[in-house]
PDB file of N, CA and C in Angstrom:
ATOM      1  N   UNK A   1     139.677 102.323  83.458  1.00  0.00           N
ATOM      2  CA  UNK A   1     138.440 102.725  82.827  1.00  0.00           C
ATOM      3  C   UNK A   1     137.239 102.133  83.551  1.00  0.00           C
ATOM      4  N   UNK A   2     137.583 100.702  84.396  1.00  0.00           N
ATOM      5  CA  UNK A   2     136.161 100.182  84.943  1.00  0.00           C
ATOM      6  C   UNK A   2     136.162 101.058  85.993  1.00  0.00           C
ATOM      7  N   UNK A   3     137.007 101.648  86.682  1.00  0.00           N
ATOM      8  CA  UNK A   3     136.288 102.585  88.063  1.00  0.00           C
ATOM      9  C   UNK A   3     135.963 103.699  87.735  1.00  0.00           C
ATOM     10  N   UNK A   4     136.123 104.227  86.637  1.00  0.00           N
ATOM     11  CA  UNK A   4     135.377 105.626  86.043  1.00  0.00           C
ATOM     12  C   UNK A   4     133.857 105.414  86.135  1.00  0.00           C
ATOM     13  N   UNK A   5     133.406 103.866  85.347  1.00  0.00           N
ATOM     14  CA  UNK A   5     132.601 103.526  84.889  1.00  0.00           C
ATOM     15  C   UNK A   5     131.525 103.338  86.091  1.00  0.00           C
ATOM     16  N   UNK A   6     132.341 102.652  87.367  1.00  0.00           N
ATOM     17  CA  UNK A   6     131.820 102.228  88.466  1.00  0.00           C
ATOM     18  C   UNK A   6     131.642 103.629  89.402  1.00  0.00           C
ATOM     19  N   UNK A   7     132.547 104.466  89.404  1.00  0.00           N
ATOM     20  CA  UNK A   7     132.278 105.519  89.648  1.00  0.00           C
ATOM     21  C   UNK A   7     131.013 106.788  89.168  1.00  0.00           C
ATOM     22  N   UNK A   8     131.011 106.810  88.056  1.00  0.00           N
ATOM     23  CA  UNK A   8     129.450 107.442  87.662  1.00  0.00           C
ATOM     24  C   UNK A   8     128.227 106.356  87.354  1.00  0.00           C
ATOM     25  N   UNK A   9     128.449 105.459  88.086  1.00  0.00           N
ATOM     26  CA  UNK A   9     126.974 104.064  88.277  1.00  0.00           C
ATOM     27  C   UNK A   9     126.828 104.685  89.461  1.00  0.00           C
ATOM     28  N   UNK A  10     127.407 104.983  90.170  1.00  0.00           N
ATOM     29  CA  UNK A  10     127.179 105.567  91.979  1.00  0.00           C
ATOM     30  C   UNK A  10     126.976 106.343  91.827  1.00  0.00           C
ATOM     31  N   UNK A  11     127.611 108.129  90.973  1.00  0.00           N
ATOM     32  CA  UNK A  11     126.488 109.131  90.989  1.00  0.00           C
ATOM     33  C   UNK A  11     125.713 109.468  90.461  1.00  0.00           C
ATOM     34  N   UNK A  12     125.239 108.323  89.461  1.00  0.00           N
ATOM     35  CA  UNK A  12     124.084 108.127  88.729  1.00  0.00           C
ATOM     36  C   UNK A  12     122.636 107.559  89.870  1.00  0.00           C
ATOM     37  N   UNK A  13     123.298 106.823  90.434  1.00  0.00           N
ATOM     38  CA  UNK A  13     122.282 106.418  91.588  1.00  0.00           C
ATOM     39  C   UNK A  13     121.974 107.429  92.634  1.00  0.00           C
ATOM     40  N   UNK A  14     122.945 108.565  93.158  1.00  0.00           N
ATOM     41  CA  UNK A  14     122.841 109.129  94.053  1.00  0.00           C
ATOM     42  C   UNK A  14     122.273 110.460  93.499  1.00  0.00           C
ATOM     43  N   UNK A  15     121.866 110.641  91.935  1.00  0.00           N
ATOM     44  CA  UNK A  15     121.157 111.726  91.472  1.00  0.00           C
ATOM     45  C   UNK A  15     119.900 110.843  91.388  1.00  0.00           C
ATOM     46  N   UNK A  16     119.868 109.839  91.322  1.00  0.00           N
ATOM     47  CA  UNK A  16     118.514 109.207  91.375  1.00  0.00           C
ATOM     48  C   UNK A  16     117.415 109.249  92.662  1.00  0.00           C
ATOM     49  N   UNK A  17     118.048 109.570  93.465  1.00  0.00           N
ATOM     50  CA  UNK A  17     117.883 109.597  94.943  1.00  0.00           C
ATOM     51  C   UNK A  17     117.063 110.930  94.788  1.00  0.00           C
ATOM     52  N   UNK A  18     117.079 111.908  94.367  1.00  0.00           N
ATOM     53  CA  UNK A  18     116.548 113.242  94.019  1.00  0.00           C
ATOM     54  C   UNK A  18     115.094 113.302  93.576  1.00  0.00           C
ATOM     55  N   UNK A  19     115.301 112.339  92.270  1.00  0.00           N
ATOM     56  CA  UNK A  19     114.039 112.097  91.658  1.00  0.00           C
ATOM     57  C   UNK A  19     113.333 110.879  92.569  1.00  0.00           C
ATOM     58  N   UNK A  20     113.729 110.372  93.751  1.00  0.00           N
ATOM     59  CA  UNK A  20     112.599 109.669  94.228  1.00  0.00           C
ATOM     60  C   UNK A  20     112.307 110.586  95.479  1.00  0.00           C
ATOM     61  N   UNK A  21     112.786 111.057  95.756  1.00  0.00           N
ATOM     62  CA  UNK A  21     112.234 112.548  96.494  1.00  0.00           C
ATOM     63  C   UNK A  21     111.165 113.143  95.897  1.00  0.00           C
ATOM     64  N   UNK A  22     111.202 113.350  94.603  1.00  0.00           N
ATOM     65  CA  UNK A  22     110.240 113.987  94.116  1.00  0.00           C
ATOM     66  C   UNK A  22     108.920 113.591  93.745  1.00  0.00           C
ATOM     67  N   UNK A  23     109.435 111.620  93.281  1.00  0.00           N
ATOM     68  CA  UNK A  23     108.316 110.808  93.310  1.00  0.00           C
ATOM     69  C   UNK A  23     107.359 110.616  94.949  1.00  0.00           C
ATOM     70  N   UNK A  24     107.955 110.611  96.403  1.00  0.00           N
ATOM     71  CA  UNK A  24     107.834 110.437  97.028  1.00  0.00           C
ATOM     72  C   UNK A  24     106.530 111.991  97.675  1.00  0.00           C
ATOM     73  N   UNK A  25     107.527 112.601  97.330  1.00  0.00           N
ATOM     74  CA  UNK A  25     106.646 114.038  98.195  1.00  0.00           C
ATOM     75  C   UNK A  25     106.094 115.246  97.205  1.00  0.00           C
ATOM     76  N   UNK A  26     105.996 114.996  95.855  1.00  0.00           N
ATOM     77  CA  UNK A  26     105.862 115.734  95.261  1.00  0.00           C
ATOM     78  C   UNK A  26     104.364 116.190  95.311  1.00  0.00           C
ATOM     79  N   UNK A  27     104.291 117.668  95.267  1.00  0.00           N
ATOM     80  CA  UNK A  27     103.224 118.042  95.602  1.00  0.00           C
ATOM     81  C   UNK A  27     102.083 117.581  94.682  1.00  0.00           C
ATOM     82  N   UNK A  28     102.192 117.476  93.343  1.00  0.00           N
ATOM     83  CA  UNK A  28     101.095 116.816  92.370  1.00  0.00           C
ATOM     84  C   UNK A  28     101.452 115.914  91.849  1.00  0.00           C
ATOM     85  N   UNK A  29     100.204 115.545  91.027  1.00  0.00           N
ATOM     86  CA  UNK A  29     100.848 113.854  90.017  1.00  0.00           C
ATOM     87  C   UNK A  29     101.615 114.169  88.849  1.00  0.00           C
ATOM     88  N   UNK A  30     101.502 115.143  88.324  1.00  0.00           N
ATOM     89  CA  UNK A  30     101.728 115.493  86.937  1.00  0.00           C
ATOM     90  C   UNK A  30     103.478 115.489  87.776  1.00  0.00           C
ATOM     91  N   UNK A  31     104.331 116.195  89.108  1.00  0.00           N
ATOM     92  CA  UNK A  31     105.256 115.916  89.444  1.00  0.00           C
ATOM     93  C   UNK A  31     105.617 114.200  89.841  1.00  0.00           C
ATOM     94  N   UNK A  32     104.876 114.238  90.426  1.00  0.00           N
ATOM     95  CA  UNK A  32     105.297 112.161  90.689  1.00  0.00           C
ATOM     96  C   UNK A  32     105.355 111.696  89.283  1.00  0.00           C
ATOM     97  N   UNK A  33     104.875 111.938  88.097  1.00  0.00           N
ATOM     98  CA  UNK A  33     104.576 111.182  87.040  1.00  0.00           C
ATOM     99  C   UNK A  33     106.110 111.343  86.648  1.00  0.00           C
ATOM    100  N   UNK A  34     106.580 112.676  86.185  1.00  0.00           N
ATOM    101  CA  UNK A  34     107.942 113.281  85.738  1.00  0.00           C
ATOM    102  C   UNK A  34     108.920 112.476  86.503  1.00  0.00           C
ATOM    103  N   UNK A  35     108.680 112.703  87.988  1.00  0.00           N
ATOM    104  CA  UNK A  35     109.743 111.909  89.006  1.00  0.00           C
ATOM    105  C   UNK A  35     110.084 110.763  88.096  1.00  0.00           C
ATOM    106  N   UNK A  36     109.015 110.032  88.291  1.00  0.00           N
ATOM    107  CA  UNK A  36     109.190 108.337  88.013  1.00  0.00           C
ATOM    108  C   UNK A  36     109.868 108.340  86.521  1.00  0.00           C
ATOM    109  N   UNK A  37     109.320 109.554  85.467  1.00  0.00           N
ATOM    110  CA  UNK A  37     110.225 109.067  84.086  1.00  0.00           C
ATOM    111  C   UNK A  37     111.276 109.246  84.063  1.00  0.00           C
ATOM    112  N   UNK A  38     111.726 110.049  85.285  1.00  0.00           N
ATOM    113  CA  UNK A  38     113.118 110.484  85.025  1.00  0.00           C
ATOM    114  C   UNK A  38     113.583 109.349  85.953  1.00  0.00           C
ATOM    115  N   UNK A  39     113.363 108.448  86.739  1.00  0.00           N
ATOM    116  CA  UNK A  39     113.787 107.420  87.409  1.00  0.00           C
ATOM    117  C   UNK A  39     114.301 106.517  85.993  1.00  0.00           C
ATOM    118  N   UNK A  40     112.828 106.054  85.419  1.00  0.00           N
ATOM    119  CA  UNK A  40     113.021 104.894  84.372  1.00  0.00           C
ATOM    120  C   UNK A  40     114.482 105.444  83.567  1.00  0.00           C
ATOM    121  N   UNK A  41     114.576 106.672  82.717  1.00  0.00           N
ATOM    122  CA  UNK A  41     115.718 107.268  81.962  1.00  0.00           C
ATOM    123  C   UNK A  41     116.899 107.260  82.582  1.00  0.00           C
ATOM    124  N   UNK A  42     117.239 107.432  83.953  1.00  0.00           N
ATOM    125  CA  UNK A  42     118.601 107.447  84.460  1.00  0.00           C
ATOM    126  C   UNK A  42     119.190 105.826  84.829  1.00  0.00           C
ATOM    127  N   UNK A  43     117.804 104.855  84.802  1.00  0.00           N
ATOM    128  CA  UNK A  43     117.893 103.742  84.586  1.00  0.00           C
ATOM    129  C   UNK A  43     118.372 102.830  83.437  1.00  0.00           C
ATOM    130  N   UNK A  44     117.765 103.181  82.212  1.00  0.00           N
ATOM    131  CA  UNK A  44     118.178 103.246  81.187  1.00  0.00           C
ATOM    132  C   UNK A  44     120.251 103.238  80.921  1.00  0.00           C
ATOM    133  N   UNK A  45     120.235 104.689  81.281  1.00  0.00           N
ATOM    134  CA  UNK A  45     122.186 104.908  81.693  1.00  0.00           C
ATOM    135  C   UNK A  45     122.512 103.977  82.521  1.00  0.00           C
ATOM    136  N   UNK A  46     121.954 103.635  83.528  1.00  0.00           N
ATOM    137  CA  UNK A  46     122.660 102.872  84.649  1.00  0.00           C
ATOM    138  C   UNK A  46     122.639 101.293  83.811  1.00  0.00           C
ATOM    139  N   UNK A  47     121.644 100.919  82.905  1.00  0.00           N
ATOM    140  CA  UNK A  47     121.855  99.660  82.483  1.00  0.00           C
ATOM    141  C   UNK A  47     123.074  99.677  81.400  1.00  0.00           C
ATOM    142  N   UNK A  48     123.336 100.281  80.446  1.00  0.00           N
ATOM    143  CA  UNK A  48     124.483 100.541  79.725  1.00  0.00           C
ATOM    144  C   UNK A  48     125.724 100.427  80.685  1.00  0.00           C
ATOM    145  N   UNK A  49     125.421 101.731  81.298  1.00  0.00           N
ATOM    146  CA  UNK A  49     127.190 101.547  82.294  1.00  0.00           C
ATOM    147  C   UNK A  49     127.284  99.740  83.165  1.00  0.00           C
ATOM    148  N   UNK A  50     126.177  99.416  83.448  1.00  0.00           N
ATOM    149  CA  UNK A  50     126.527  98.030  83.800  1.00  0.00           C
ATOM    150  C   UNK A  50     126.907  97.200  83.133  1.00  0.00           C
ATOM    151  N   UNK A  51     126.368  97.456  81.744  1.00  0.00           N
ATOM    152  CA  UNK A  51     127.247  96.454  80.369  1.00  0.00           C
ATOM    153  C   UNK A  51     128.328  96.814  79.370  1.00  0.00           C
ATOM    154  N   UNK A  52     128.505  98.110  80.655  1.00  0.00           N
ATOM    155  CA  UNK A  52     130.503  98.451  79.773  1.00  0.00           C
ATOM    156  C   UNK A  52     131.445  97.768  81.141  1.00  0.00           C
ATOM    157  N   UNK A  53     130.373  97.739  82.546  1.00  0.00           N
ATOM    158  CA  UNK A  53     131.780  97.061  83.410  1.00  0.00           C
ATOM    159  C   UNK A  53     131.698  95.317  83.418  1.00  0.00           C
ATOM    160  N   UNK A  54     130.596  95.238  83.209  1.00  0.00           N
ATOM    161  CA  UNK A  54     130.811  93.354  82.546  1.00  0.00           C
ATOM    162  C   UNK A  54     131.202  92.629  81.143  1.00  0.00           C
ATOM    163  N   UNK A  55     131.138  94.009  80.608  1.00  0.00           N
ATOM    164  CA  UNK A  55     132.076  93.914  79.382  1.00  0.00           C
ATOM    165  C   UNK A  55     130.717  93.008  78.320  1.00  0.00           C
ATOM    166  N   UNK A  56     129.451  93.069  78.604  1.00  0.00           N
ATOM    167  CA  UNK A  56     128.602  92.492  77.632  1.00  0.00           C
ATOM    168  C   UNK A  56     127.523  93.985  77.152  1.00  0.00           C
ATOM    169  N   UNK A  57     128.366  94.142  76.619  1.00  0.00           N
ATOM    170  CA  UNK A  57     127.353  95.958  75.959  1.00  0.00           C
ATOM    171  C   UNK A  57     126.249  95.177  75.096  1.00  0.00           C
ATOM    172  N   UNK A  58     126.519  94.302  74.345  1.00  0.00           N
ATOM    173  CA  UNK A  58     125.559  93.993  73.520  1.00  0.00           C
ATOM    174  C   UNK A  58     124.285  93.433  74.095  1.00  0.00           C
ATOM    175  N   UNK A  59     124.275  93.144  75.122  1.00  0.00           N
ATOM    176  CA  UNK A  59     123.084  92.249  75.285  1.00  0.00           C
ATOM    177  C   UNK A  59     122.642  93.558  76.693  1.00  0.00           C
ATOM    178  N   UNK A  60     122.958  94.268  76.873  1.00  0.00           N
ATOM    179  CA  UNK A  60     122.127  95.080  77.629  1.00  0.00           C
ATOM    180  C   UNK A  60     122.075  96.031  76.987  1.00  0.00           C
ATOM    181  N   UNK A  61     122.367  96.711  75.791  1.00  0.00           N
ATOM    182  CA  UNK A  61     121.262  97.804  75.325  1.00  0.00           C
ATOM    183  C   UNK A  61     120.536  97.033  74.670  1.00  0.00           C
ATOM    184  N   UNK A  62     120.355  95.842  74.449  1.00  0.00           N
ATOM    185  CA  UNK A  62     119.047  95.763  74.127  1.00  0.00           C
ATOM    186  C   UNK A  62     117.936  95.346  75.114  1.00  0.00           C
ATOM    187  N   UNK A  63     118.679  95.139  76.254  1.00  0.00           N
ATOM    188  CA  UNK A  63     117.724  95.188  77.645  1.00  0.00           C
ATOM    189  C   UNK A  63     117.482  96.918  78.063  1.00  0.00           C
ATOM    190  N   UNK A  64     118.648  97.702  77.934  1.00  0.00           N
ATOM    191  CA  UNK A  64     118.372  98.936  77.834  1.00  0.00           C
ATOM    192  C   UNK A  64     116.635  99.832  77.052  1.00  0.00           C
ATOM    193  N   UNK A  65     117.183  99.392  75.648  1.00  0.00           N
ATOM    194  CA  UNK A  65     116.283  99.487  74.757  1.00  0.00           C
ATOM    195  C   UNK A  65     114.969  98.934  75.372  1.00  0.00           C
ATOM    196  N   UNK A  66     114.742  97.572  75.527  1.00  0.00           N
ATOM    197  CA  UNK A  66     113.201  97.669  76.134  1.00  0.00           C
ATOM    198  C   UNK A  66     112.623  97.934  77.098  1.00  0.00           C
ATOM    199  N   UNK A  67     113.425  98.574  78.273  1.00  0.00           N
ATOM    200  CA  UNK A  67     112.946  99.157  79.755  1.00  0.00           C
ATOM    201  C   UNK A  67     112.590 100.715  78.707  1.00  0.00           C
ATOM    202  N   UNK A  68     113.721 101.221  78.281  1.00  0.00           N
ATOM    203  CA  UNK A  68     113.814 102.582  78.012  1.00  0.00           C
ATOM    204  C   UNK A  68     111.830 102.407  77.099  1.00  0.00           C
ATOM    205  N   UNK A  69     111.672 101.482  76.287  1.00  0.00           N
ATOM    206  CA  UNK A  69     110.559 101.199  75.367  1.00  0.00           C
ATOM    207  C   UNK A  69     109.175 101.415  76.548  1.00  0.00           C
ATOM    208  N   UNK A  70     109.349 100.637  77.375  1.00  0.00           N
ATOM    209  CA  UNK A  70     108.236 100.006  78.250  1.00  0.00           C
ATOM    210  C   UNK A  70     108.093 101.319  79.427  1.00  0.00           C
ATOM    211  N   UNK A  71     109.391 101.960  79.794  1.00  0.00           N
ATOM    212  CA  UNK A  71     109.120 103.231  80.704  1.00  0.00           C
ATOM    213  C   UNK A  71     108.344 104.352  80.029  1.00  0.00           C
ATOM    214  N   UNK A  72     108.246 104.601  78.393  1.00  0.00           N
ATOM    215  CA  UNK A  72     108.181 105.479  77.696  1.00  0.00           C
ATOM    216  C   UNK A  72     106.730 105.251  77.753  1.00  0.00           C
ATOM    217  N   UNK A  73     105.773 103.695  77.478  1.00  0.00           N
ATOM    218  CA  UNK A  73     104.564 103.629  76.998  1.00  0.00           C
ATOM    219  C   UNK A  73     103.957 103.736  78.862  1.00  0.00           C
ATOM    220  N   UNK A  74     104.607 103.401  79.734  1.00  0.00           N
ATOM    221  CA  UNK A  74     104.322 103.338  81.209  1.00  0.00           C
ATOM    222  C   UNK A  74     103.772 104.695  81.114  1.00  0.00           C
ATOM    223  N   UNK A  75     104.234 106.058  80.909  1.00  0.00           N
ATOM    224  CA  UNK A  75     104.380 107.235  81.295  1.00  0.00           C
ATOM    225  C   UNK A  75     103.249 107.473  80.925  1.00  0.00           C
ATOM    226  N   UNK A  76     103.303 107.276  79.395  1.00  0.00           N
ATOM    227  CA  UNK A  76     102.491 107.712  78.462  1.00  0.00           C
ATOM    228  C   UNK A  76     100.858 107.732  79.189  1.00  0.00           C
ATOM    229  N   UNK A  77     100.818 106.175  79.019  1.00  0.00           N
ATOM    230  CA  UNK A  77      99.446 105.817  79.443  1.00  0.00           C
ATOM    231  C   UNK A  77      99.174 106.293  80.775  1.00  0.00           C
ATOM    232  N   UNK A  78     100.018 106.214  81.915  1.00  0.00           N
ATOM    233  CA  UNK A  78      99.693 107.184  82.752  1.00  0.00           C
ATOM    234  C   UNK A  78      99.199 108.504  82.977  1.00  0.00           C
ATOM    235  N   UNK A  79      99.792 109.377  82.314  1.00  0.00           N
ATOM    236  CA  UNK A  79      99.902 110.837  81.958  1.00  0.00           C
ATOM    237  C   UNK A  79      97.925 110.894  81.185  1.00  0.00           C
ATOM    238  N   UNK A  80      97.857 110.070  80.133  1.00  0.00           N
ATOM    239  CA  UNK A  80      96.473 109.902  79.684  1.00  0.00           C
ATOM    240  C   UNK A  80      95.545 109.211  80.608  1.00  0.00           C
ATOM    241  N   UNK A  81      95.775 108.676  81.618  1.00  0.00           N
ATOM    242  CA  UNK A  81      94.726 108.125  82.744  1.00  0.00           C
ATOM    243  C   UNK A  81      94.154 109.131  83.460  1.00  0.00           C
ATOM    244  N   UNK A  82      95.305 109.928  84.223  1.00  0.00           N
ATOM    245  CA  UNK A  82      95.278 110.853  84.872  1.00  0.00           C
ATOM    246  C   UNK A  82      94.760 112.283  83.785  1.00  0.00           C
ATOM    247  N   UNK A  83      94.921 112.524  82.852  1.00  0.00           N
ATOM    248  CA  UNK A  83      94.206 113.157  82.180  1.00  0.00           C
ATOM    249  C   UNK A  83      92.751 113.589  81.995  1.00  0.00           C
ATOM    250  N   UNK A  84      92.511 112.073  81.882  1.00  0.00           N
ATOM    251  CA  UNK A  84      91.208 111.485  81.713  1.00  0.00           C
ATOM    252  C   UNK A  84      90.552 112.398  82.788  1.00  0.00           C
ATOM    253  N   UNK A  85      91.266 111.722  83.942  1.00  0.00           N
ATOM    254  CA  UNK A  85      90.266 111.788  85.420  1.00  0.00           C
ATOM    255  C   UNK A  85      90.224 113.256  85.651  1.00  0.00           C
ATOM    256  N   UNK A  86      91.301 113.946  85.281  1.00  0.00           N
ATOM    257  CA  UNK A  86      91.631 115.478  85.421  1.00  0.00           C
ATOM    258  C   UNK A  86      92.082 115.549  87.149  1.00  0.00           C
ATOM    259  N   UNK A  87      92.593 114.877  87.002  1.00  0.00           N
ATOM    260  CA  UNK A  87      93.829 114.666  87.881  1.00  0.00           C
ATOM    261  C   UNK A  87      95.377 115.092  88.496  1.00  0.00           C
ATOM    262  N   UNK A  88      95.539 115.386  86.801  1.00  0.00           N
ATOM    263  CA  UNK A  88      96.718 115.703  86.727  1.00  0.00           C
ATOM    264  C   UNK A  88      97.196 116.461  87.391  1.00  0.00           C
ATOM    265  N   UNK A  89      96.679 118.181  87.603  1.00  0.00           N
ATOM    266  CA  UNK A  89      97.368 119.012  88.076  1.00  0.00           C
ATOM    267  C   UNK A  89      96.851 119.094  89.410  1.00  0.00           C
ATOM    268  N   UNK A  90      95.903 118.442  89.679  1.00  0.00           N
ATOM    269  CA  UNK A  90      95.129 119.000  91.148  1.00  0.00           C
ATOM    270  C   UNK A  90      96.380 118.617  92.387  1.00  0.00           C
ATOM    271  N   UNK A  91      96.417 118.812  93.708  1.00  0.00           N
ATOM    272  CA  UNK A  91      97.167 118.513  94.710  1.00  0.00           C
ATOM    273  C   UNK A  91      96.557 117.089  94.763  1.00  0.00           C
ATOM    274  N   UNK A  92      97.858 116.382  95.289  1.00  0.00           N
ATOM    275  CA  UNK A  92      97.712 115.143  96.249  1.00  0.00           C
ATOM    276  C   UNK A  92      97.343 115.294  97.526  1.00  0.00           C
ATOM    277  N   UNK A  93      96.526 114.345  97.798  1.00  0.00           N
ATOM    278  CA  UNK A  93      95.837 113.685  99.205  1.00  0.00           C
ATOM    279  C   UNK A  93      96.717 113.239 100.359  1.00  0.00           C
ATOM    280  N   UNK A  94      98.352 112.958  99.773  1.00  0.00           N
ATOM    281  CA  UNK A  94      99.093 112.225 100.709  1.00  0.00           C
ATOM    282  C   UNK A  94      99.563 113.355 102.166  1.00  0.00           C
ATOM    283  N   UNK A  95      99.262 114.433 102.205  1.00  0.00           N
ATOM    284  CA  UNK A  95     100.048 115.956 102.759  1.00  0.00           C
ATOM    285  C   UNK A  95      99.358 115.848 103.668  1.00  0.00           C
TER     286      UNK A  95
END
């Protein structure tokens, strides 16, 4: 059961690889913003599956729980910064 476990921690990381592609080159912010939440969320999984192969589940969903907490208000306030500025949808400068 631990190399199942250890086994989708690796293609959990290697779908993660996708979304930093997207954080990386994505044509707008409103895409980099998405990138990055979907980074924090597959992070989230990856901290659980690390505390079913060390065998301490309890004490990492609740480390789970406050990344998953702190990625959620990260976004948030982002998404409303960039709002603000009207930002959001325009193209990036990086191209």
């Amino acid at each position: 059961m631990t190399s199942f476990f250890l086994y989708v921690a690796v293609g959990l990381c290697l779908i993660m690889v996708l979304s930093i592609y997207r954080v990386l080159f994505g044509p707008t912010t409103l895409d980099r913003l998405i990138g990055v939440n979907a980074i924090g969320s597959k992070t989230v999984i990856l901290l659980l599956l690390i505390g079913f192969l060390y065998g301490r589940v309890d004490m990492f969903v609740d480390i789970a729980l406050a990344y998953g907490l702190l990625n959620f208000v990260a976004v948030i306030a982002a998404a409303r910064y960039f709002h603000k500025r009207k930002g959001l949808y325009e193209e990036s400068f990086m191209d």
